[in-house]
C-alpha atoms as a PDB file:
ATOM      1  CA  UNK A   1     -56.452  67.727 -19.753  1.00  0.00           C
ATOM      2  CA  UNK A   2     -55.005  66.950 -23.465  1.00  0.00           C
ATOM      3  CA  UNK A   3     -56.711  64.425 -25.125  1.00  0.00           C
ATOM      4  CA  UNK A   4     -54.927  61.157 -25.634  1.00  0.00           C
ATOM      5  CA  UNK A   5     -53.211  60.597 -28.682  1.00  0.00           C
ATOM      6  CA  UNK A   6     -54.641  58.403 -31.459  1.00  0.00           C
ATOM      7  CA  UNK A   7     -53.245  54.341 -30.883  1.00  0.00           C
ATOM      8  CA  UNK A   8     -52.529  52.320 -33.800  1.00  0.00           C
ATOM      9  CA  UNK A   9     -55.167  49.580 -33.007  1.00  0.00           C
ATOM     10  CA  UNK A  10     -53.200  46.776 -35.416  1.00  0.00           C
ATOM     11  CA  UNK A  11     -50.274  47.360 -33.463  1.00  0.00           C
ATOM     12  CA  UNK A  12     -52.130  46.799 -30.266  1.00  0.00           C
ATOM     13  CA  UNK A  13     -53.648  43.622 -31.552  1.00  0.00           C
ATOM     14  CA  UNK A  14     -50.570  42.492 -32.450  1.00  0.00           C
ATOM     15  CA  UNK A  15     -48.829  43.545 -29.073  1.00  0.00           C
ATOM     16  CA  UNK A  16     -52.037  41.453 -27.349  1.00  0.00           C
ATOM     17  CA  UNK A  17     -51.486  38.249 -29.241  1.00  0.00           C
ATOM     18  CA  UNK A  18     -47.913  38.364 -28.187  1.00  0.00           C
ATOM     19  CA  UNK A  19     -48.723  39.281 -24.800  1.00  0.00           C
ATOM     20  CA  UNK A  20     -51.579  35.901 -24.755  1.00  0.00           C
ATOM     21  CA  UNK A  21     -49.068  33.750 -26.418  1.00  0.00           C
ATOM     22  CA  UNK A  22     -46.202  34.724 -23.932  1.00  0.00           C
ATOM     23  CA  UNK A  23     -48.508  34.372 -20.701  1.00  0.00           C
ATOM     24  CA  UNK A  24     -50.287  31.039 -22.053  1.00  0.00           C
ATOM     25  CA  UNK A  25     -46.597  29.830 -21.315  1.00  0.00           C
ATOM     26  CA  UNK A  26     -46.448  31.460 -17.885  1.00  0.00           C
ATOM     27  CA  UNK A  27     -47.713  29.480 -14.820  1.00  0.00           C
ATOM     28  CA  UNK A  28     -51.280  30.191 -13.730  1.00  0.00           C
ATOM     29  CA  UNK A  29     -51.904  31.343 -10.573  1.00  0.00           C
ATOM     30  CA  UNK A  30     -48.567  33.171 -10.157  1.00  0.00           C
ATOM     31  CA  UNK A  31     -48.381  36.362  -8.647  1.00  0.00           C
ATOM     32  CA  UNK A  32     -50.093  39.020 -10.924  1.00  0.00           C
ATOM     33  CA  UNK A  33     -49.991  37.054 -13.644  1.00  0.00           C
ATOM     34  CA  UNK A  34     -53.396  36.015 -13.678  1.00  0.00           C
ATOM     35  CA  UNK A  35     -54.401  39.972 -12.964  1.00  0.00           C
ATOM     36  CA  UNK A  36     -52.223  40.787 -16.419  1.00  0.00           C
ATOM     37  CA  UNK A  37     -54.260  37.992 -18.322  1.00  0.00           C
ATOM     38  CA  UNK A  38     -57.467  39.598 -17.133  1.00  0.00           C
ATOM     39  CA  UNK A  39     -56.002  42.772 -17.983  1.00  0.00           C
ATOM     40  CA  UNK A  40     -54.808  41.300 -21.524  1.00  0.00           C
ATOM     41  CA  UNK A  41     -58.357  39.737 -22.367  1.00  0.00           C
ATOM     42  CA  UNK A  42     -60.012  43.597 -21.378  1.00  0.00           C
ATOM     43  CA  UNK A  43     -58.105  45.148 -23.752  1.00  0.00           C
ATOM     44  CA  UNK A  44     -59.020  42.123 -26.587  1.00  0.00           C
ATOM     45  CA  UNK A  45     -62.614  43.160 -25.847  1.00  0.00           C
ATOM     46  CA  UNK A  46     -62.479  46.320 -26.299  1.00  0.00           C
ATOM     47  CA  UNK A  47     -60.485  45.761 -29.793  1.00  0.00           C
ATOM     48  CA  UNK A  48     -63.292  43.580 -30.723  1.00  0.00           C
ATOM     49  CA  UNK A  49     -65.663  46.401 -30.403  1.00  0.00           C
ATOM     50  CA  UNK A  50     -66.795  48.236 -33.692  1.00  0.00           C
ATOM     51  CA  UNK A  51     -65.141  51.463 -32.746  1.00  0.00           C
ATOM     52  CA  UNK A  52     -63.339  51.410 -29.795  1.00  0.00           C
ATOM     53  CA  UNK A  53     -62.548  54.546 -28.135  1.00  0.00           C
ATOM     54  CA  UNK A  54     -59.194  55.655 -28.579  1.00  0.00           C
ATOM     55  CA  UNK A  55     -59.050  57.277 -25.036  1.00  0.00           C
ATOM     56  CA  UNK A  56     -60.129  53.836 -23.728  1.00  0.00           C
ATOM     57  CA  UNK A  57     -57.282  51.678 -26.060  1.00  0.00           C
ATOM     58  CA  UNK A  58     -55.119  54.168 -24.410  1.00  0.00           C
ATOM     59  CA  UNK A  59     -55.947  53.656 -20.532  1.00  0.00           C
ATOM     60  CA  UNK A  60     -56.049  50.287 -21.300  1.00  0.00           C
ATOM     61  CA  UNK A  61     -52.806  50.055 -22.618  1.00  0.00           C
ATOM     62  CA  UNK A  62     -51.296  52.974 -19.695  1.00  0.00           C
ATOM     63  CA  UNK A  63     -52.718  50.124 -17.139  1.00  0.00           C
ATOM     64  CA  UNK A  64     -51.213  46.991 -18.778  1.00  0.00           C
ATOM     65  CA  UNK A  65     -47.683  48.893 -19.126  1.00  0.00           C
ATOM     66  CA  UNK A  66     -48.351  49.854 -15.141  1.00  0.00           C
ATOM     67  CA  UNK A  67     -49.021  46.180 -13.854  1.00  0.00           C
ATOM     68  CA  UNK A  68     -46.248  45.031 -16.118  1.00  0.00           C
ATOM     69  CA  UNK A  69     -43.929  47.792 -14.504  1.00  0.00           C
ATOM     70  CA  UNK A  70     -44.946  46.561 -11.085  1.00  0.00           C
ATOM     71  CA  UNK A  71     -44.325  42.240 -12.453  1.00  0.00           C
ATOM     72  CA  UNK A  72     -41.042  43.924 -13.732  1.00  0.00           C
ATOM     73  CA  UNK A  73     -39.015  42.947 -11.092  1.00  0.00           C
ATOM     74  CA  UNK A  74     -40.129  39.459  -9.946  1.00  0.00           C
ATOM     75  CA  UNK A  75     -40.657  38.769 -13.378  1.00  0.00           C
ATOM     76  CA  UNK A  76     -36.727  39.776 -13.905  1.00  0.00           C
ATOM     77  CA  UNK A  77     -35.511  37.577 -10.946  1.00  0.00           C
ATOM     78  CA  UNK A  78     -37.859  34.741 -11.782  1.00  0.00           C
ATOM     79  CA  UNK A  79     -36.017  34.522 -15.123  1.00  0.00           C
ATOM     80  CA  UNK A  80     -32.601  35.237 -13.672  1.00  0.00           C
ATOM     81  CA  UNK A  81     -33.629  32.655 -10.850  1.00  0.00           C
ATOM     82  CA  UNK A  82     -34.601  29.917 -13.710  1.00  0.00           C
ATOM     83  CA  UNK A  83     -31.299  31.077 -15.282  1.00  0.00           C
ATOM     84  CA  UNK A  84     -29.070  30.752 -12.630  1.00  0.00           C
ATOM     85  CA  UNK A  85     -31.140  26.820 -12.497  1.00  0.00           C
ATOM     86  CA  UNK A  86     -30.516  25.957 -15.807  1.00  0.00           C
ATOM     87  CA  UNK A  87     -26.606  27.052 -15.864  1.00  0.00           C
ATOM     88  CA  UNK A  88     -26.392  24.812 -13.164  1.00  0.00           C
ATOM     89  CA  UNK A  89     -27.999  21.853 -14.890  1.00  0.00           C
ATOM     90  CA  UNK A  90     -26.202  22.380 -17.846  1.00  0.00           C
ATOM     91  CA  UNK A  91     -22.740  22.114 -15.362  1.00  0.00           C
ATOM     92  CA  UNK A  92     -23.898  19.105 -14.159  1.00  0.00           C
ATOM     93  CA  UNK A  93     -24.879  17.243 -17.070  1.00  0.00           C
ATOM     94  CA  UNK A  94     -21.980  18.436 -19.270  1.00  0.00           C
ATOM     95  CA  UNK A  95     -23.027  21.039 -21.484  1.00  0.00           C
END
């Protein structure tokens, strides 16, 4: 097994305050959502270590994309859903 290659750990903290500040918008309790925030606030642990491990930045980060693959599609047709919702308002009122 190669070993995993090095992460740029500002990028990932910067990636993880985007990812907070996004989901802090999201409803809580939706489906996975509340699994990616748990999976979000693991990875901000282990950033706040003194030297975290690179091949543990990196599963974290392999599991985060994973989950987020899996949310991919109800997250698209949630948004495409609250679209379609807002097109429709807009119609009505005008816009």
């Amino acid at each position: 097994m190669s070993p995993s290659p090095r992460v740029d750990l500002d990028a990932v903290a910067r990636l993880i305050d985007q990812l907070e500040a996004d989901l802090a918008r999201a409803k809580a309790g939706a489906t996975g959502t509340d699994t990616l925030r748990a999976e979000v606030e693991q990875l901000r642990a282990l950033l706040a270590a003194d030297a975290p491990a690179q091949a543990d930045v990196h599963a974290g980060l392999a599991g985060l994309r994973e989950r987020m693959h899996a949310l991919s599609d109800e997250l698209v047709t949630d948004a495409v859903r609250s679209g379609d919702y807002l097109a429709r308002i807009g119609r009505l009122l005008g816009l």
